[in-house]
Protein backbone atom coordinates (compact mmCIF):
# COMPACT_ATOMS: atom_id res chain seq x y z
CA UNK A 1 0.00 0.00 0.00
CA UNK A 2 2.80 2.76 1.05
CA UNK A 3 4.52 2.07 -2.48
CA UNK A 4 0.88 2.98 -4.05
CA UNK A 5 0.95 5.93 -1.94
CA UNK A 6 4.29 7.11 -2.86
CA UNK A 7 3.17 7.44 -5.99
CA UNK A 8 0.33 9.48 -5.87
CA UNK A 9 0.22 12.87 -7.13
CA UNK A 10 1.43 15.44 -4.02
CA UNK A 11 -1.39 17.68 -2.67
CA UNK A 12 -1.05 21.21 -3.27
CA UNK A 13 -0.31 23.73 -0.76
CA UNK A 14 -4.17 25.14 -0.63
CA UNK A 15 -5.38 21.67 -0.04
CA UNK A 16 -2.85 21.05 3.03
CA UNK A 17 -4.32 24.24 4.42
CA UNK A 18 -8.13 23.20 3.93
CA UNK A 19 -7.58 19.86 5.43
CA UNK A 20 -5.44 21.23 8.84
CA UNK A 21 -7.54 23.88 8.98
CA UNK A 22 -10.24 21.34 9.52
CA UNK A 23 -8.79 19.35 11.92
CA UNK A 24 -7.57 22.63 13.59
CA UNK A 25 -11.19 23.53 14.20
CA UNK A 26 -12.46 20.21 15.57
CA UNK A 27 -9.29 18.33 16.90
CA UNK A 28 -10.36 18.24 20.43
CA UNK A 29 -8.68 16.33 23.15
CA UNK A 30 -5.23 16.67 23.54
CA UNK A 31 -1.98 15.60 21.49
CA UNK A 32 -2.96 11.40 22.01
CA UNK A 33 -6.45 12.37 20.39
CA UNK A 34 -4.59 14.27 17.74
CA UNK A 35 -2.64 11.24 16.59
CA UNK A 36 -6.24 8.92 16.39
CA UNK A 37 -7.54 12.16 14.18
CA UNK A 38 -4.46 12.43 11.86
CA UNK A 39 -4.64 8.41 11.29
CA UNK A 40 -8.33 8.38 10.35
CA UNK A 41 -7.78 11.56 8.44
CA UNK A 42 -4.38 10.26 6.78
CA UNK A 43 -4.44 6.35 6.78
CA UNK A 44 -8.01 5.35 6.82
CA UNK A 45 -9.30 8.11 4.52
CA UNK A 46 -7.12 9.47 2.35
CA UNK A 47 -4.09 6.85 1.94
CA UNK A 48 -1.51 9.22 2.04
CA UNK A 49 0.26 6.52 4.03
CA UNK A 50 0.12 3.21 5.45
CA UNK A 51 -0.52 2.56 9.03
CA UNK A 52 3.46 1.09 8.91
CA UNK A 53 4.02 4.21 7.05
CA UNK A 54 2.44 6.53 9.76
CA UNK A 55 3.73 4.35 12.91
CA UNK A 56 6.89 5.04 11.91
CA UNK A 57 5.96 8.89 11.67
CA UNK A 58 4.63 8.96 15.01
CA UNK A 59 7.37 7.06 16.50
CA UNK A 60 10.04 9.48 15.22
CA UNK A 61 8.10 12.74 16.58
CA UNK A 62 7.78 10.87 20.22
CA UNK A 63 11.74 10.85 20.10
CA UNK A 64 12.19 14.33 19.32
CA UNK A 65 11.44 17.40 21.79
CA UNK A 66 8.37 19.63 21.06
CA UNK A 67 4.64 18.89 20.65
CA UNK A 68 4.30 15.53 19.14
CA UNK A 69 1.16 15.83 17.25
CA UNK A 70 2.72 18.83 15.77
CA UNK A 71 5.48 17.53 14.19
CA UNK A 72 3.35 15.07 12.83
CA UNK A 73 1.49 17.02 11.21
CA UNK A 74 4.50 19.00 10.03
CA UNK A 75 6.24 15.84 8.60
CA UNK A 76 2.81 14.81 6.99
CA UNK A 77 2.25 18.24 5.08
CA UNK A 78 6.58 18.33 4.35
CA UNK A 79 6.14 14.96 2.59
CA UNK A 80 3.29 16.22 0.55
CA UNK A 81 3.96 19.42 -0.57
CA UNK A 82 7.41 20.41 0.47
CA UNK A 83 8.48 22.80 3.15
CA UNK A 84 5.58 24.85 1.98
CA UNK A 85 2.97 21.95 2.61
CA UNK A 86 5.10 21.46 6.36
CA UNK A 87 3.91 25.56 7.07
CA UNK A 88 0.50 25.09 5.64
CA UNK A 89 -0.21 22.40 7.55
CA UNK A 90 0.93 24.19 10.94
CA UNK A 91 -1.07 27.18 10.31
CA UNK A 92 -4.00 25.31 9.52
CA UNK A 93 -3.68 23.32 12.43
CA UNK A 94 -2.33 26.16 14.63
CA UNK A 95 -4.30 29.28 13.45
CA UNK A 96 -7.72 28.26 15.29
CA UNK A 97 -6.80 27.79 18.69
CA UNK A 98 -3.97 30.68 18.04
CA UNK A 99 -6.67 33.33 17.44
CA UNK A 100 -9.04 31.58 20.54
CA UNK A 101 -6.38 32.19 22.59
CA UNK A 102 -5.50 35.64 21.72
CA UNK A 103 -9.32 37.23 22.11
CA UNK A 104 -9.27 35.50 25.65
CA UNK A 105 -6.28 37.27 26.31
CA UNK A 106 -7.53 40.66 24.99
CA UNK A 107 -10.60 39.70 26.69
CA UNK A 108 -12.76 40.47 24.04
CA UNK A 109 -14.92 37.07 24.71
CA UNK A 110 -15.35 35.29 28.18
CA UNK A 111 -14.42 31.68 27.10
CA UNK A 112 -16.10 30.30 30.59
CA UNK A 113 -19.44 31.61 29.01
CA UNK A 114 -18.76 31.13 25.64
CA UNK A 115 -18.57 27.10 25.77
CA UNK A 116 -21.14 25.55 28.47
CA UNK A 117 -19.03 23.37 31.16
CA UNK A 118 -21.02 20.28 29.66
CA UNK A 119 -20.57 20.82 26.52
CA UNK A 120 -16.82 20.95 27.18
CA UNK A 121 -17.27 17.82 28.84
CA UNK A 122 -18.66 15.92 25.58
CA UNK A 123 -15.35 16.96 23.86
CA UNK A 124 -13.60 15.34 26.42
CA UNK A 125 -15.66 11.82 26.09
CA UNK A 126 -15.08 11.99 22.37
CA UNK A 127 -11.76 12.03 22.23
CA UNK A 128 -12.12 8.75 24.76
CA UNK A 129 -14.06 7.05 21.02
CA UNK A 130 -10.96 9.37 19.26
CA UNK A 131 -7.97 7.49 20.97
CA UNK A 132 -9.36 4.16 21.17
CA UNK A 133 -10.11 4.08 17.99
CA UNK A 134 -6.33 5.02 17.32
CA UNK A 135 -5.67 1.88 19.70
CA UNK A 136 -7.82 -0.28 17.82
CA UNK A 137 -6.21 -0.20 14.11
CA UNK A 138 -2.86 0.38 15.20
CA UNK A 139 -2.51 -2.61 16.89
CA UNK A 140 -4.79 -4.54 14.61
CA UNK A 141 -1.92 -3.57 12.16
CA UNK A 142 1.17 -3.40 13.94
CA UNK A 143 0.89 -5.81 16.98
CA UNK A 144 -0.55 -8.85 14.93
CA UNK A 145 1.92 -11.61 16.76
CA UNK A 146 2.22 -12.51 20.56
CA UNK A 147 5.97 -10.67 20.81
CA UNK A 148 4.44 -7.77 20.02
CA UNK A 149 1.37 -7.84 21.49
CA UNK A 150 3.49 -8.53 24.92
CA UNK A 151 5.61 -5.63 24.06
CA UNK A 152 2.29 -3.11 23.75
CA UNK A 153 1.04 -4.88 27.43
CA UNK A 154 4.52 -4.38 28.64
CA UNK A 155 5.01 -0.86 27.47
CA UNK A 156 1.49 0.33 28.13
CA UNK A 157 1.89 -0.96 32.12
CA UNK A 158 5.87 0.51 32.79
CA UNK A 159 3.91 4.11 31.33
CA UNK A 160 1.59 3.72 33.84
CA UNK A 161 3.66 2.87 36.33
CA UNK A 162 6.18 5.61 35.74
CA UNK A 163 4.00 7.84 33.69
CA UNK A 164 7.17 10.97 32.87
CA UNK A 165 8.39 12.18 29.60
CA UNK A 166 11.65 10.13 30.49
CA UNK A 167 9.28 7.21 31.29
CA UNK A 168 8.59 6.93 27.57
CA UNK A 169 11.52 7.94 26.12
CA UNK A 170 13.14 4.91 27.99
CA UNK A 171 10.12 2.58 27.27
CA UNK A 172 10.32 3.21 23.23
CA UNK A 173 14.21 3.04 23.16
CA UNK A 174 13.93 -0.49 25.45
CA UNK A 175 11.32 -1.62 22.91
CA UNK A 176 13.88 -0.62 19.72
CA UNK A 177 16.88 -2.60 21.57
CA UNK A 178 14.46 -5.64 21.98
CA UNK A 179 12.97 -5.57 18.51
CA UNK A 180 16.75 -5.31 17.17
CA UNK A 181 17.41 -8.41 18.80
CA UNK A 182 13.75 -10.19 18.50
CA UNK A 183 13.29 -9.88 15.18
CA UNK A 184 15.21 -11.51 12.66
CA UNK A 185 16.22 -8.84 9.88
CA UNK A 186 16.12 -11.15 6.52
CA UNK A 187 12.36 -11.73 7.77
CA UNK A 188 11.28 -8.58 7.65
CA UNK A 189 9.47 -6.75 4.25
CA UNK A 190 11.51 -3.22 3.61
CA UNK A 191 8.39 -1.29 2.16
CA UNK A 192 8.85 1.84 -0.12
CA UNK A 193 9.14 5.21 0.91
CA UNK A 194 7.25 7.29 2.20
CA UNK A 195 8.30 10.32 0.18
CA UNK A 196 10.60 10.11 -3.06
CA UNK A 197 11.38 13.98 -2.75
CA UNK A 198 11.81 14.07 0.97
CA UNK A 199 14.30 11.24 0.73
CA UNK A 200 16.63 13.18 -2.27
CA UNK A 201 20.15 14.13 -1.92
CA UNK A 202 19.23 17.87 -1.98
CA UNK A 203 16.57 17.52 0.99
CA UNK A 204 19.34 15.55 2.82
CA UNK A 205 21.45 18.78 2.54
CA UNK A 206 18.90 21.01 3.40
CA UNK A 207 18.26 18.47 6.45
CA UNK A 208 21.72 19.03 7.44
CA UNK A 209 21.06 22.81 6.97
CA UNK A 210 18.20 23.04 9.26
CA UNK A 211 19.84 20.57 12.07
CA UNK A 212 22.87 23.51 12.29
CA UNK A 213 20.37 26.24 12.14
CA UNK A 214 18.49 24.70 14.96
CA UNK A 215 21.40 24.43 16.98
CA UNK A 216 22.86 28.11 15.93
CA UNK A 217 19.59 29.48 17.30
CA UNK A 218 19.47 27.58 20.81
CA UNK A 219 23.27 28.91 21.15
CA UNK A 220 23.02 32.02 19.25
CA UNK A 221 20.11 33.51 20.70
CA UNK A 222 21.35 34.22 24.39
CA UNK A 223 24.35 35.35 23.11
CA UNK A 224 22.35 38.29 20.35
CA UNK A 225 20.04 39.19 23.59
CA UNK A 226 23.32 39.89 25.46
CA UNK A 227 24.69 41.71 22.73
CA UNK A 228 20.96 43.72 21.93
CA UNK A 229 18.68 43.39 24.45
CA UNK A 230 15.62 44.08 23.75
CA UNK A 231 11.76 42.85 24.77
CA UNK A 232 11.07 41.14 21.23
CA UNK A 233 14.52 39.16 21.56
CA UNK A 234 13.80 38.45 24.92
CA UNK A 235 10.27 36.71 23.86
CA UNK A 236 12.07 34.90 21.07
CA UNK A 237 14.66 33.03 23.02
CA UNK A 238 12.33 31.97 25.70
CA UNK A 239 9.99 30.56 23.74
CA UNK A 240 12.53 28.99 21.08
CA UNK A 241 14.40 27.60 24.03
CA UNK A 242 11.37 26.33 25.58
CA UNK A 243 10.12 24.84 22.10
CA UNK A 244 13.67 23.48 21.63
CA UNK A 245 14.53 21.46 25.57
CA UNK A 246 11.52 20.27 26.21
CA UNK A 247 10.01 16.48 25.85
CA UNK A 248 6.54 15.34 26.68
CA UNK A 249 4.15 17.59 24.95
CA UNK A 250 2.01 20.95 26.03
CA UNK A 251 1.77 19.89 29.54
CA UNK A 252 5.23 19.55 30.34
CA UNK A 253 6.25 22.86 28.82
CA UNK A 254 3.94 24.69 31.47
CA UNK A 255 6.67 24.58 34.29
CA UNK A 256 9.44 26.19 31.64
CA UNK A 257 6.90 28.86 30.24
CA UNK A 258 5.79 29.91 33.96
CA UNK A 259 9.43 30.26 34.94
CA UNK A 260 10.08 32.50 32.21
CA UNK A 261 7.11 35.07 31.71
CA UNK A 262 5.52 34.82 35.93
CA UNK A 263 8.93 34.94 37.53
CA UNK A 264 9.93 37.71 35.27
CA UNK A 265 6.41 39.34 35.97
CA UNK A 266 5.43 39.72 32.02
CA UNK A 267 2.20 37.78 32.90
CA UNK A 268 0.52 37.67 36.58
CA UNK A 269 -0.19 34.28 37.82
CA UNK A 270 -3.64 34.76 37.78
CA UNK A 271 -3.64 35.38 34.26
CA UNK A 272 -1.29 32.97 33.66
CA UNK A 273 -3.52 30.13 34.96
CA UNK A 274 -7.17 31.33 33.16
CA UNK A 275 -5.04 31.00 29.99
CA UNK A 276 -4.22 27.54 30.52
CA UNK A 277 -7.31 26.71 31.37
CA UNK A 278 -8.95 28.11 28.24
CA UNK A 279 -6.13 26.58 26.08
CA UNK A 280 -7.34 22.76 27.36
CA UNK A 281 -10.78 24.32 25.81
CA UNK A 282 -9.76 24.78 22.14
CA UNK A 283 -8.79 22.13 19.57
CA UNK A 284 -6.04 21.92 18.48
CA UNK A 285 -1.87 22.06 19.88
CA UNK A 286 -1.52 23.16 23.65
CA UNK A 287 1.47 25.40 22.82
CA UNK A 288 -0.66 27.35 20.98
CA UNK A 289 -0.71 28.89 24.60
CA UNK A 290 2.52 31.06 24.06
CA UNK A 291 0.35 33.32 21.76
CA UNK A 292 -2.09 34.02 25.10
CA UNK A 293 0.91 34.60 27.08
CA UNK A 294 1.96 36.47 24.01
CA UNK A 295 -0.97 38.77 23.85
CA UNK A 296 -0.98 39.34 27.69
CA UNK A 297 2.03 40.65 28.05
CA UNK A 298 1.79 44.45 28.71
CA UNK A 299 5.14 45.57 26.41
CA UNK A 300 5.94 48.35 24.33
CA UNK A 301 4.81 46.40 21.20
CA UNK A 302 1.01 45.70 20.52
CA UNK A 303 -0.34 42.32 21.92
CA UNK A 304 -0.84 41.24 18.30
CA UNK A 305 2.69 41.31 17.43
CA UNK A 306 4.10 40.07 20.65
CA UNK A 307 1.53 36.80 20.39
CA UNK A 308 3.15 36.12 17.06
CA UNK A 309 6.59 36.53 18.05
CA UNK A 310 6.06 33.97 21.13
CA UNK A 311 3.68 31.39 18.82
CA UNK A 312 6.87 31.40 16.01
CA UNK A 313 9.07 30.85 18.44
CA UNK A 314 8.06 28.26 20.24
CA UNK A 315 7.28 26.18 17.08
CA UNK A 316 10.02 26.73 15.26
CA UNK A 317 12.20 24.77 16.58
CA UNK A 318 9.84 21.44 15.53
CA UNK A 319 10.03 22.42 12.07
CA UNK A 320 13.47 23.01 11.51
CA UNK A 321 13.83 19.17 13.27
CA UNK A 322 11.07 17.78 11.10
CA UNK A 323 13.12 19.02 8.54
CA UNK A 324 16.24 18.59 9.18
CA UNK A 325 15.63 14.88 10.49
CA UNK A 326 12.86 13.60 8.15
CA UNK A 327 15.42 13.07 5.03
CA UNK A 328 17.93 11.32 7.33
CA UNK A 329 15.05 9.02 8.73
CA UNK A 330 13.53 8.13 5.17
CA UNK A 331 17.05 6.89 4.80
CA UNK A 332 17.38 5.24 8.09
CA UNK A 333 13.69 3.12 8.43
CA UNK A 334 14.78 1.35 5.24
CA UNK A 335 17.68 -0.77 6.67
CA UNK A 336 17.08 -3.63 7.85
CA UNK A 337 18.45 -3.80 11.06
CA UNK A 338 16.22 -0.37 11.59
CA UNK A 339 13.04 -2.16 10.69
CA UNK A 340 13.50 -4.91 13.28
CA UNK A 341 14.22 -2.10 16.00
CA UNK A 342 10.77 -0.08 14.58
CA UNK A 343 8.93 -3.35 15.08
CA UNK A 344 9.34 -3.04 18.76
CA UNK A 345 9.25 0.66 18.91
CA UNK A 346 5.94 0.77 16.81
CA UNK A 347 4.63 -1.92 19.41
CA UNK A 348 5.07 0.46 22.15
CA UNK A 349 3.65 3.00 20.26
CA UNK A 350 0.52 1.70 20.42
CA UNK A 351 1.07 0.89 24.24
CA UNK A 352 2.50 4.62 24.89
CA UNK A 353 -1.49 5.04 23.30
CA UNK A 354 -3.42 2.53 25.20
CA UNK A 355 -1.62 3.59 28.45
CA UNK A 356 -2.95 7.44 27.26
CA UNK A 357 -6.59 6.08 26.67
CA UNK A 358 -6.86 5.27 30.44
CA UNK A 359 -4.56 7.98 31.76
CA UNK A 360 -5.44 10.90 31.18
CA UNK A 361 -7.92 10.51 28.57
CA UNK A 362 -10.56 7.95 30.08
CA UNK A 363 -9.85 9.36 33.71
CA UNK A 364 -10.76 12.92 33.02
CA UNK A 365 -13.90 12.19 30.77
CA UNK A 366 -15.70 8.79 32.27
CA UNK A 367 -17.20 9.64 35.10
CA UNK A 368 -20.77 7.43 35.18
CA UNK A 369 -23.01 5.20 32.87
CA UNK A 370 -23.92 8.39 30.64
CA UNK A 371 -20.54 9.62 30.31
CA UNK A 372 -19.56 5.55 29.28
CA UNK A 373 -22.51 5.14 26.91
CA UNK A 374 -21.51 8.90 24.91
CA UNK A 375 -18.45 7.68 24.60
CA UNK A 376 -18.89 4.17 22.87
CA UNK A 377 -21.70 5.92 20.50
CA UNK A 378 -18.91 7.76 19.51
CA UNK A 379 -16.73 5.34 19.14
CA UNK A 380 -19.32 2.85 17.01
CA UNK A 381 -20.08 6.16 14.79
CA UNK A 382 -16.44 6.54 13.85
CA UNK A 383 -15.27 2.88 13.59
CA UNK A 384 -18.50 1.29 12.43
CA UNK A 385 -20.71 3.74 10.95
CA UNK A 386 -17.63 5.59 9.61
CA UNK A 387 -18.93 9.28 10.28
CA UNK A 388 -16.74 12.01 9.97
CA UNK A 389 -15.16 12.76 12.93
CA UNK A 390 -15.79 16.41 12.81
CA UNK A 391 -19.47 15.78 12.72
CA UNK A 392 -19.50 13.21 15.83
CA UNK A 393 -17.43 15.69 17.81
CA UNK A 394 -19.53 18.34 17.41
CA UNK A 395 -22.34 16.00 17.90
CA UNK A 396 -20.89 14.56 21.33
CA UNK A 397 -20.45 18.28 22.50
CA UNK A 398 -24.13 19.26 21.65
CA UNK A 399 -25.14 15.69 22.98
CA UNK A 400 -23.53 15.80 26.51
CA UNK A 401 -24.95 19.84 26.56
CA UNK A 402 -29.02 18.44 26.12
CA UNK A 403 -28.02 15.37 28.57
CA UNK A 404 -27.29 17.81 31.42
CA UNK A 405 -30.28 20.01 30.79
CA UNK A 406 -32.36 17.25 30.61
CA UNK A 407 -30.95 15.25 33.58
């Protein structure tokens, strides 16, 4: 399937846009739900890849630091329509929750009011049917033997058990070291690529390009500030450097981000706090938060311009590593001896997912018999009726909003 895919004509930039602009708009739930979207959207629907195809996607971006789902996205729209397709498929995805964030902060809307508490709490039990969906034809496809099956179990429990960004760093590189040694490389298929052009010598260059331009900027940065200090410099290198160090997704960048605009008194705790409350209330990427932080900081510049600065800098870093890295890892997934270690780390994948279902998907959203049975209408309407997903989460959201009038 992947070779078919490889083949097909790439999308053009407009159509990247359109389809992350959609998801953008009803990609509720978190960076876990965001991978179950992009698979349905990607795998299931379109064929732009295989699910071996996307696994190995996926398990690249959980390596690297910055918002997962992100880069996935990123490395989806970079394989389709060049470094232009990579940018229009983070403003799609980005631009919705972006401007959300930045009329909170200007407090033109009151997002409290604007989206009913139970409403709020159907997009949370949808992205329950979202996820384990994702669970359900991943492993279908890539845990189809006992090894790997026992690999999933194994990696799903150690993520609960020790449930840190190092926790699954150290569970997907375990699962690579066994796979590298489990399987037996002359038994495994080598499928084609998953982009001819992303693969080329010239991209490979460019990769390298990228890789020293993400590393001049981490080191450069401080050094420039000391050099010209200014506000707008100052917003650049905290965000870049918080875009750049950290691993985990949204959540685990809150920590860094509070350090650098409470402790510095750009943004009042208070403030800092509604924000990230609103920003688990919009689809779409978490660290869209830096352009509320952004637009609440009281500077010389206009809040407009400051949000932008902080949003570009804190996702920059991701795409100069999608990038940079992609080309090198078209290259790498094709040995051999790197498709026995993916067979293990794709394995986990799906456990790193499962492990996500219950923790802190299913905990936050199931809480009684009419959150359970929302959630597995949901889930038959998008794996057995095949509905949109757009259309069932806005139809969970309005559901769970009658459901509390009514009960």
């Amino acid at each position: 399937m992947e070779g078919a895919t490889s083949k097909t004509k790439n999308a053009s930039v407009l159509e990247i846009l359109q389809i992350f602009l959609r998801l953008g708009l009803t990609s509720f739930g978190g960076p876990i739900a965001h991978i179950g979207y992009f698979r349905e959207e990607f795998v299931t629907r379109r064929k732009w890849l295989s699910e071996q195809g996307y696994a190995d996607i996926v398990a690249l971006c959980q390596f690297l630091p910055g918002p997962a789902s992100s880069q996935v996205g990123m490395a989806i729209g970079l394989m389709r329509g060049g470094y232009a397709g990579a940018a229009a498929a983070w403003l799609g995805f980005t631009l919705p929750s972006a401007m959300a964030l930045i009329l909170f902060a200007l407090g033109i809307a009151n997002y409290g009011e604007v989206l009913d508490p139970a409403a709020l709490h159907g997009l949370k039990v949808v992205a329950v049917a979202v996820v384990a969906q994702a669970v359900w034809g991943m492993a279908l496809t890539l845990c189809p033997d006992r090894q790997r099956i026992t690999i999933m179990m194994m990696a799903c429990c150690l993520v609960l058990f020790y449930p840190t960004a190092w926790g699954q760093l150290g569970v997907i590189l375990s699962a690579g070291l066994i796979g590298l040694y489990l399987f037996k490389p002359n038994g495994l298929k080598v499928e084609s690529r998953l982009s001819n052009s992303v693969s080329s010598r010239s991209r490979r260059r460019e990769g390298a390009f990228f890789l020293a331009l993400f590393s001049a900027l981490l080191i450069g940065l401080p050094l420039i500030l000391l050099a010209w200090p200014s506000q707008a410099l100052q917003l650049v290198d905290a965000f870049y450097r918080a875009g750049s160090l950290v691993f985990g997704g949204g959540h685990v960048v809150l920590p860094l981000l509070q350090a650098e605009v409470v402790s510095t008194a750009w943004v009042q705790e208070d403030t800092f706090l509604a924000g990230y409350g609103a920003a688990q209330a919009v689809p779409g990427p978490l660290f869209t938060f830096a352009a509320f932080l952004g637009a609440s900081i009281d500077g010389g510049q206009s809040s407009l311009l400051n949000a932008t600065l902080c949003l570009l800098a804190i996702f920059l870093p991701s795409f100069l590593l999608i990038a940079g890295v992609l080309p090198y890892w078209e290259q790498l997934r094709h040995y051999r001896r790197t498709q026995s270690a993916l067979w293990g780390v794709n394995a986990a994948v799906v456990g790193l997912l499962l492990a996500a279902l219950y923790q802190p998907v299913w905990t936050s959203a199931i809480h009684g018999p009419q959150d359970f049975g929302l959630a597995l209408t949901a889930f038959v309407a998008l794996v057995f009726w095949k509905l949109p997903p757009w259309l069932v989460v806005l139809s969970c959201g309005l559901a769970a909003w009658l459901l509390n009038l009514v009960l």
